[in-house]
C-alpha atoms as a PDB file:
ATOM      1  CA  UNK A   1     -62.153 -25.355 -58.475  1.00  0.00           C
ATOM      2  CA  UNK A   2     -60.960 -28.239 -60.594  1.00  0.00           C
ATOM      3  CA  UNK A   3     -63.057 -31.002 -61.359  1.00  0.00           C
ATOM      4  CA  UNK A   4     -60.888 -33.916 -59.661  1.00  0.00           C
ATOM      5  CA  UNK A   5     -62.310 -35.741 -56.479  1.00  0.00           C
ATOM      6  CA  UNK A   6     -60.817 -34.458 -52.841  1.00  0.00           C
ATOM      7  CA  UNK A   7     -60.238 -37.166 -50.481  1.00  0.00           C
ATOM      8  CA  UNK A   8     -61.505 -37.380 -47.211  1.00  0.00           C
ATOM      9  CA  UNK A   9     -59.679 -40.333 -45.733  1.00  0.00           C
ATOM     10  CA  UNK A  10     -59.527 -42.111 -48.553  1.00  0.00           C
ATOM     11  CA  UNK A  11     -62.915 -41.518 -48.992  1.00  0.00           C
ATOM     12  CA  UNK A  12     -63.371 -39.725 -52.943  1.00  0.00           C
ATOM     13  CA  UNK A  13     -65.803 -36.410 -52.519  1.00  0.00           C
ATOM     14  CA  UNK A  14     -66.536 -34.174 -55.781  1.00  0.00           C
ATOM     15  CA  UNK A  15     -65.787 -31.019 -55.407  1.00  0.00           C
ATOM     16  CA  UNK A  16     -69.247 -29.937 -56.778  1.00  0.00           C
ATOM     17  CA  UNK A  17     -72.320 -31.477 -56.704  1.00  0.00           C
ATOM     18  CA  UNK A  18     -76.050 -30.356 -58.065  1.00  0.00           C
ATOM     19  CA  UNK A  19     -79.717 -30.351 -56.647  1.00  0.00           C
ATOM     20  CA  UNK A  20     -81.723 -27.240 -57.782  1.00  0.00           C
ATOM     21  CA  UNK A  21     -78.063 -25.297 -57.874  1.00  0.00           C
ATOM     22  CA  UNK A  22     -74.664 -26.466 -58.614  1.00  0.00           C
ATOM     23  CA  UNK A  23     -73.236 -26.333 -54.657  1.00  0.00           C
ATOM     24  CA  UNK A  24     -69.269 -26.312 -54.032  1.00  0.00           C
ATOM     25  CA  UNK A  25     -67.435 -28.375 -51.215  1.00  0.00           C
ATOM     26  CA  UNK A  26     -66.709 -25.665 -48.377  1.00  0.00           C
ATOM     27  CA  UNK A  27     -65.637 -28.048 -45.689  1.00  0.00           C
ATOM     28  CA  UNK A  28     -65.129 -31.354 -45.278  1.00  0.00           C
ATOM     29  CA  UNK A  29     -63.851 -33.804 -42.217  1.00  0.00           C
ATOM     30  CA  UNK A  30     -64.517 -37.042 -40.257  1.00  0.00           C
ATOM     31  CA  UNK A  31     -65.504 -37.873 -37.026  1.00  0.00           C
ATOM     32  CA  UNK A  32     -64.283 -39.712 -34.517  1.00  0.00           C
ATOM     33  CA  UNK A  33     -63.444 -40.947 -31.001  1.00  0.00           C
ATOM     34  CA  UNK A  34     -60.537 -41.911 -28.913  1.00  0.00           C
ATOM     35  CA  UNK A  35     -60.534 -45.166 -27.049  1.00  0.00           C
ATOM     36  CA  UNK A  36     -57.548 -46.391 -25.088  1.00  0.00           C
ATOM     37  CA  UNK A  37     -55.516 -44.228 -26.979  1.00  0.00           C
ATOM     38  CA  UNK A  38     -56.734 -45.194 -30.343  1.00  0.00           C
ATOM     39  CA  UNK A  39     -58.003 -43.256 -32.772  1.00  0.00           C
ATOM     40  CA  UNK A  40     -61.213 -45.114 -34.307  1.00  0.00           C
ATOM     41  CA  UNK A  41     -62.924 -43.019 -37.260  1.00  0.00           C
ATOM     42  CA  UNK A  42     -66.663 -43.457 -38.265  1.00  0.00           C
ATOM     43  CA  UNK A  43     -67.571 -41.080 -40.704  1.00  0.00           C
ATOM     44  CA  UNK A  44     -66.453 -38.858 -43.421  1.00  0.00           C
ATOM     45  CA  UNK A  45     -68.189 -35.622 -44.158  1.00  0.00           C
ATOM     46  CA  UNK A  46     -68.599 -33.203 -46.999  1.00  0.00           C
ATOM     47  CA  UNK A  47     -70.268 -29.747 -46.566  1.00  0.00           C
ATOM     48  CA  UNK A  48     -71.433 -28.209 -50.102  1.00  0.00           C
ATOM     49  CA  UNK A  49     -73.486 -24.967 -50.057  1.00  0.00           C
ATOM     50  CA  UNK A  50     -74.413 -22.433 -52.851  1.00  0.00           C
ATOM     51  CA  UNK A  51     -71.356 -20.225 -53.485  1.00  0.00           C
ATOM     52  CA  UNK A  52     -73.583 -17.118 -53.257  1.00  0.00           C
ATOM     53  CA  UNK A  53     -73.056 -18.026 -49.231  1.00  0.00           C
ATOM     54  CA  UNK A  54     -69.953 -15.725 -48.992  1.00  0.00           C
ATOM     55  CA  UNK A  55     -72.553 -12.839 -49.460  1.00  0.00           C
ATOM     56  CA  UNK A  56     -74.433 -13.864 -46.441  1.00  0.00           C
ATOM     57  CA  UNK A  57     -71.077 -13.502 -44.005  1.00  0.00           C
ATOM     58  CA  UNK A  58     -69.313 -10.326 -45.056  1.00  0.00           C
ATOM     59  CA  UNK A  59     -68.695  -8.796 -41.571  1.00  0.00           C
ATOM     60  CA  UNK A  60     -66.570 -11.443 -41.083  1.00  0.00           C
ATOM     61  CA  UNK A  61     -64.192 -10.641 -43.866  1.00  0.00           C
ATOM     62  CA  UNK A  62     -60.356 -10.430 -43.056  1.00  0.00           C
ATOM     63  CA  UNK A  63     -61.387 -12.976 -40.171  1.00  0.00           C
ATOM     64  CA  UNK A  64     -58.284 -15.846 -40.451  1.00  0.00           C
ATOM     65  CA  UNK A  65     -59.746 -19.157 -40.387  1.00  0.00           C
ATOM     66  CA  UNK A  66     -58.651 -20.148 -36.675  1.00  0.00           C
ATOM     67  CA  UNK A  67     -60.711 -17.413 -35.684  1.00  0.00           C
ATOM     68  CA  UNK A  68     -63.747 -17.729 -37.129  1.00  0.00           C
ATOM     69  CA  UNK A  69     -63.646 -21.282 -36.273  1.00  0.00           C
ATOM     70  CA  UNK A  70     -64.099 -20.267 -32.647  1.00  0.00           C
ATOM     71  CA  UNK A  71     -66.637 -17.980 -33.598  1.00  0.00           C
ATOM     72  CA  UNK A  72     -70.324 -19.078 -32.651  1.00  0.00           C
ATOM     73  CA  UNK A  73     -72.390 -16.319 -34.377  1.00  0.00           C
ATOM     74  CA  UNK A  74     -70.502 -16.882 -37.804  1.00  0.00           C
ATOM     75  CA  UNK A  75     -71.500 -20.102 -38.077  1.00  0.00           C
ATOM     76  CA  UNK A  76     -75.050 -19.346 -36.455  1.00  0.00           C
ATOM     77  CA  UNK A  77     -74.801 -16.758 -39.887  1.00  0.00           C
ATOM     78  CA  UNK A  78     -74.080 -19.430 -42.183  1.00  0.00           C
ATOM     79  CA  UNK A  79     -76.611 -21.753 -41.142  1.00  0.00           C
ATOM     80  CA  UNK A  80     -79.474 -18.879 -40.767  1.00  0.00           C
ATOM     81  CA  UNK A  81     -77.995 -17.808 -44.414  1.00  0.00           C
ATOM     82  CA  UNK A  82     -80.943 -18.116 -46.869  1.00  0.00           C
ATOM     83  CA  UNK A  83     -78.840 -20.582 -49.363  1.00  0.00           C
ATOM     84  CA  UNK A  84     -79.130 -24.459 -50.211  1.00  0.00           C
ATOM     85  CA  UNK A  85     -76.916 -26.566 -47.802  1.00  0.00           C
ATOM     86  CA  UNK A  86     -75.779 -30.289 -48.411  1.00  0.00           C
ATOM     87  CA  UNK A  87     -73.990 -32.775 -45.973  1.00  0.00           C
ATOM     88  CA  UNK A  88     -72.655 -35.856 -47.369  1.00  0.00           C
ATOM     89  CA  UNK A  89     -71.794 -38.242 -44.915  1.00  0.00           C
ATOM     90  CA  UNK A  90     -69.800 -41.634 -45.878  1.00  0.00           C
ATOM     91  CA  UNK A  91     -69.580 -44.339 -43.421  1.00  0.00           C
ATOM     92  CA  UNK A  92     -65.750 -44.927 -42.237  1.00  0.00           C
ATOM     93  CA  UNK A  93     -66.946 -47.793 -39.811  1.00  0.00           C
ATOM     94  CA  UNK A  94     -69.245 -50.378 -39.625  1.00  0.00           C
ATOM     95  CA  UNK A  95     -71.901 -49.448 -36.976  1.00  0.00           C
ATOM     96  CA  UNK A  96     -75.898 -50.460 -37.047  1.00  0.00           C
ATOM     97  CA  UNK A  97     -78.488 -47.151 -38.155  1.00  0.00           C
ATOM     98  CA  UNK A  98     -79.733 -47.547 -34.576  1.00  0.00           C
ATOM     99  CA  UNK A  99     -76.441 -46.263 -33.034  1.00  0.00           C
ATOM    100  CA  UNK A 100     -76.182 -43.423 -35.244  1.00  0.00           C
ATOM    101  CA  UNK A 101     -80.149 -42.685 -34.990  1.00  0.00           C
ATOM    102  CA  UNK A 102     -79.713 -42.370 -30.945  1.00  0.00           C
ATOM    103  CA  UNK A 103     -76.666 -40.152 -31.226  1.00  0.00           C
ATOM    104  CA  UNK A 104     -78.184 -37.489 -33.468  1.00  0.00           C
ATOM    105  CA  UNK A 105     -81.620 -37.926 -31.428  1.00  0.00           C
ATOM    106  CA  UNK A 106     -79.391 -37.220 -28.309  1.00  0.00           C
ATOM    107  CA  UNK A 107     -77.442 -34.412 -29.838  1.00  0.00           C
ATOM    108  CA  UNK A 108     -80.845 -32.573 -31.165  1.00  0.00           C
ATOM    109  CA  UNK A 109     -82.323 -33.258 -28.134  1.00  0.00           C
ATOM    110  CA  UNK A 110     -79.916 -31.833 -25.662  1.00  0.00           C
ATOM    111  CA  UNK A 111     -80.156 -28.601 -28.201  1.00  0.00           C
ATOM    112  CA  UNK A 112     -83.777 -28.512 -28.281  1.00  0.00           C
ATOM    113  CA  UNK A 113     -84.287 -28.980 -23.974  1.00  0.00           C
ATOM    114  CA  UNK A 114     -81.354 -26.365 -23.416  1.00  0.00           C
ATOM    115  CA  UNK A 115     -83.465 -23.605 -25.670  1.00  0.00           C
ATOM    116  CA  UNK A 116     -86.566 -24.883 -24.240  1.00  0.00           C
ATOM    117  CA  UNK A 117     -87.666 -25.998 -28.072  1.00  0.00           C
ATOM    118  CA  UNK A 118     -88.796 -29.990 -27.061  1.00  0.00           C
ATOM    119  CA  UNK A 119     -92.070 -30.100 -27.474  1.00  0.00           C
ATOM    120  CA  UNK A 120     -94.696 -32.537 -28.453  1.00  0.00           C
ATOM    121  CA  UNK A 121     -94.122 -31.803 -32.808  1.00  0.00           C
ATOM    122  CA  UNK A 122     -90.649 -31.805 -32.081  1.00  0.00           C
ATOM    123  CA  UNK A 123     -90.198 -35.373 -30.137  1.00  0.00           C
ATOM    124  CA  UNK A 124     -92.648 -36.794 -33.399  1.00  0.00           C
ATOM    125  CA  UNK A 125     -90.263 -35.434 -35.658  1.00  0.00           C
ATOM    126  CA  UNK A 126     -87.359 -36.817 -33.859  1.00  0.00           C
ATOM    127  CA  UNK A 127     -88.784 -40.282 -33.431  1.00  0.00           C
ATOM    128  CA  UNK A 128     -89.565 -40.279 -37.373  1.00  0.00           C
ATOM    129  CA  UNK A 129     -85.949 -39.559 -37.897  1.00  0.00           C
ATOM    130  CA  UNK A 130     -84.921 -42.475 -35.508  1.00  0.00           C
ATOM    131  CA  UNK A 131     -86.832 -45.192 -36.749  1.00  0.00           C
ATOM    132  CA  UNK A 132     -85.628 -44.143 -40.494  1.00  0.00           C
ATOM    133  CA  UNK A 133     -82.127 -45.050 -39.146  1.00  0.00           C
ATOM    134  CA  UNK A 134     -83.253 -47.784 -37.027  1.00  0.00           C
ATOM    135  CA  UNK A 135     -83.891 -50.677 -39.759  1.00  0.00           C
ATOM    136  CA  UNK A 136     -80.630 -49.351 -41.742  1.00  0.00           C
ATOM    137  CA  UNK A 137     -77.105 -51.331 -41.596  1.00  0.00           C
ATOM    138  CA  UNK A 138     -74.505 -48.827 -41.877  1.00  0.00           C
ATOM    139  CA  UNK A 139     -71.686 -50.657 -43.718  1.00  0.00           C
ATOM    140  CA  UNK A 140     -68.199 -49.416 -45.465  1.00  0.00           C
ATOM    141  CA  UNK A 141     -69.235 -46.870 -47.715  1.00  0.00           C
ATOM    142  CA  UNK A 142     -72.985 -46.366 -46.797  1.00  0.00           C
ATOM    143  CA  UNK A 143     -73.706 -42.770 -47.639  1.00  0.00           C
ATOM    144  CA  UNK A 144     -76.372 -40.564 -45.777  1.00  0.00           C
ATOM    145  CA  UNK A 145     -77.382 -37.169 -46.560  1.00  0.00           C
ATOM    146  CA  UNK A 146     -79.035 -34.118 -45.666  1.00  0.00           C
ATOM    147  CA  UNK A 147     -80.365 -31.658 -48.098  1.00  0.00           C
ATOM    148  CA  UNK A 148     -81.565 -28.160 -46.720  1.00  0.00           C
ATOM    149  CA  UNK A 149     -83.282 -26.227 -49.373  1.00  0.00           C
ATOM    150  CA  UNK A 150     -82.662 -22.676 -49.339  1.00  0.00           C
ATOM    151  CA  UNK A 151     -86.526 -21.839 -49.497  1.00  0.00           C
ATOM    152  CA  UNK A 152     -88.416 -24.254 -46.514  1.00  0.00           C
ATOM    153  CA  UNK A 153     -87.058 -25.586 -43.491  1.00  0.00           C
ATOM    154  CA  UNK A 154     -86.854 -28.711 -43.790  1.00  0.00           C
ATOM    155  CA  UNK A 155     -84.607 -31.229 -44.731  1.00  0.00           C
ATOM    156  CA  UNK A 156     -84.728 -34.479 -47.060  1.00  0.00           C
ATOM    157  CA  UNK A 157     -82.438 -37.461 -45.402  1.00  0.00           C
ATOM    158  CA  UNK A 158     -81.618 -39.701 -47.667  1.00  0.00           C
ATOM    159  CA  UNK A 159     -79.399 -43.147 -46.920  1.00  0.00           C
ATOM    160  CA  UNK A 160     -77.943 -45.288 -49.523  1.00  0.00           C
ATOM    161  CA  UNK A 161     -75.423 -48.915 -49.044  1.00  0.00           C
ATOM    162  CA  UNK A 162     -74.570 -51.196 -51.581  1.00  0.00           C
ATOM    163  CA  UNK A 163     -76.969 -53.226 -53.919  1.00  0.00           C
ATOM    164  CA  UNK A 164     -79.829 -51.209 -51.752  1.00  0.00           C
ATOM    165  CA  UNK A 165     -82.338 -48.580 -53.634  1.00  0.00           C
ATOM    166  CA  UNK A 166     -81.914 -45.398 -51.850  1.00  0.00           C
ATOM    167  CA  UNK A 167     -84.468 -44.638 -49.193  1.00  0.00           C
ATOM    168  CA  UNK A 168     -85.549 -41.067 -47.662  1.00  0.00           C
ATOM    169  CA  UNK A 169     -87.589 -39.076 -45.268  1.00  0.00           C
ATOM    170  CA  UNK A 170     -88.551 -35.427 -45.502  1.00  0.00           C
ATOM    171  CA  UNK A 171     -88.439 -33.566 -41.798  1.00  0.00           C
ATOM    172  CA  UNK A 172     -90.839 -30.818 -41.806  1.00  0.00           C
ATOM    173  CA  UNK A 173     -90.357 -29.413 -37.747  1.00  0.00           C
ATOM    174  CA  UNK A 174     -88.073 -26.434 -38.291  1.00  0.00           C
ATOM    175  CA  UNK A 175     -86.710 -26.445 -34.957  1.00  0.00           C
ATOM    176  CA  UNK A 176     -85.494 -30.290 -35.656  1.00  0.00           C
ATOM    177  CA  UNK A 177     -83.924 -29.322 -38.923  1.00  0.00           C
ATOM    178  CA  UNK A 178     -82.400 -26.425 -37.647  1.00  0.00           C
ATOM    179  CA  UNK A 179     -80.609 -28.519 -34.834  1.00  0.00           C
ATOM    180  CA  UNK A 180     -79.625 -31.081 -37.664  1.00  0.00           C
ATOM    181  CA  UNK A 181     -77.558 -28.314 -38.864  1.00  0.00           C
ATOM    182  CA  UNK A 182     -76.206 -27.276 -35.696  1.00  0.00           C
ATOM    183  CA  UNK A 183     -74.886 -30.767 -35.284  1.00  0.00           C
ATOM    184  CA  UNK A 184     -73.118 -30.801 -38.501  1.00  0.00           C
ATOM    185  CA  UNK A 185     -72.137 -26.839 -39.143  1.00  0.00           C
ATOM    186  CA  UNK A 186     -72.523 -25.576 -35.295  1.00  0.00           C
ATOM    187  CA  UNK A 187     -69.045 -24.011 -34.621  1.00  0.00           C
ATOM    188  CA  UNK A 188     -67.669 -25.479 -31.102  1.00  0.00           C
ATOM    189  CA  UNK A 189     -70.674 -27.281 -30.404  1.00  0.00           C
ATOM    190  CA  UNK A 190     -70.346 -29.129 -33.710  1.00  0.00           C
ATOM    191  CA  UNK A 191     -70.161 -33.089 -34.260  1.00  0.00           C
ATOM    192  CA  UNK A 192     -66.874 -33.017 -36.395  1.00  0.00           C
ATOM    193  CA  UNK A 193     -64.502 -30.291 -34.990  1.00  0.00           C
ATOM    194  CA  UNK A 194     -62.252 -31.330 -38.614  1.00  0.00           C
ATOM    195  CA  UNK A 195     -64.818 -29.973 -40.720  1.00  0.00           C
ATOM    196  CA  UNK A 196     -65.715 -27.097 -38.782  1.00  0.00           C
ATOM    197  CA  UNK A 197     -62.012 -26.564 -38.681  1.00  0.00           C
ATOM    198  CA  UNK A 198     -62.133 -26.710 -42.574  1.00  0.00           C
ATOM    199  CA  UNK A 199     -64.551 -24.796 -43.350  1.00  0.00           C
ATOM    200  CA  UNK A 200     -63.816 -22.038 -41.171  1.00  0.00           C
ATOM    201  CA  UNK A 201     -60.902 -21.754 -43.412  1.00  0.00           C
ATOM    202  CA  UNK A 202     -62.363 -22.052 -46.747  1.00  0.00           C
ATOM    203  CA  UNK A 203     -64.852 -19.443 -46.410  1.00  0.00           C
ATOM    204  CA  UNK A 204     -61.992 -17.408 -44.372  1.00  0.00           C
ATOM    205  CA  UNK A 205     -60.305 -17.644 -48.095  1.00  0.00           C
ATOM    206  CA  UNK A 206     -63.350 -17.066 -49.668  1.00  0.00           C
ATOM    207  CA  UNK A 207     -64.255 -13.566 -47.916  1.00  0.00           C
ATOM    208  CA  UNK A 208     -60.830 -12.268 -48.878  1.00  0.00           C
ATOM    209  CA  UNK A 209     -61.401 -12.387 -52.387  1.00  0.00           C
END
């Protein structure tokens, strides 16, 4: 991969990036919504993990892209894979941390009731994660991420807007962080079907090498 930026919407992503590893952009997307027939876009996303990933999903090799992108238990592979994952997230449209700190509280919530994971650590860890979000102003360009080591589970969400010294939290309930991931790498029942979409293809690519 060359070293130029890939845009995502406009929005500049390098195609590498290093924490403990150098990690590669597999996927990247935005989401969205539809209102009255308009298409209003909040966020861009970029999806970097540790090349050595591909080793983790070679049953699926000679899978085309549209298929595995349909395919629950690959992407339950790749987020059970024992690598370092990264999600970038860039902030398309205005919208206060609140908002966006009750839709992923929803989202992991939902997951966590349906496998009968809520519990007592897992609401504290949740509520942690909210009230990070909650004093944050999400403008043009804000960028939030999530860092998975490959070694614990838990994640490190960081948040960083203009003329503001980055702030983060470190989540330490694995069923939380696992969900986290599910919302932003879970196949079908992922928050950005356009990085799902994109990934599913890249690593499609990748396998057939």
């Amino acid at each position: 991969m060359g070293s130029e930026m890939v845009m995502v919407d406009g929005i500049p992503f390098p195609p590498q990036i290093a924490t403990a590893k150098p990690l590669t952009l597999f996927g990247h997307g935005i989401t969205d919504i539809e209102i009255h027939f308009l298409q209003i876009k909040f966020t861009a996303i970029g999806v970097y993990l540790e090349p050595e990933v591909v080793g983790h999903l070679q049953q699926w090799k000679g899978k085309p892209g549209n298929a595995l992108a349909e395919d629950d238990d690959f992407f339950e592979a790749l987020i059970s894979a024992p690598v370092e994952k990264f999600v970038r997230v860039v902030v398309i449209k205005e919208i206060k941390g609140s908002q966006y700190g009750v839709q992923l509280e929803s989202a992991v919530r939902d997951r966590l009731a349906a496998d009968d994971k809520y519990e007592d650590e897992e609401e504290a860890a949740l509520e942690k994660v909210v009230e990070f979000f909650q004093s944050k102003y999400f403008k043009k360009d804000s960028v939030v991420t999530y860092h998975f080591p490959a070694a614990s589970p838990t994640v490190e969400i960081a948040f960083t807007t203009e003329g503001k010294e980055e702030s983060k939290i470190t989540v330490e309930c694995a069923n939380v962080v696992e969900m986290i991931k599910k919302w932003y790498l879970g196949g079908t029942r992922g928050v950005s079907p356009s990085t799902i979409s994109c990934l599913a293809n890249n690593l499609s690519t990748e396998l057939s090498k």
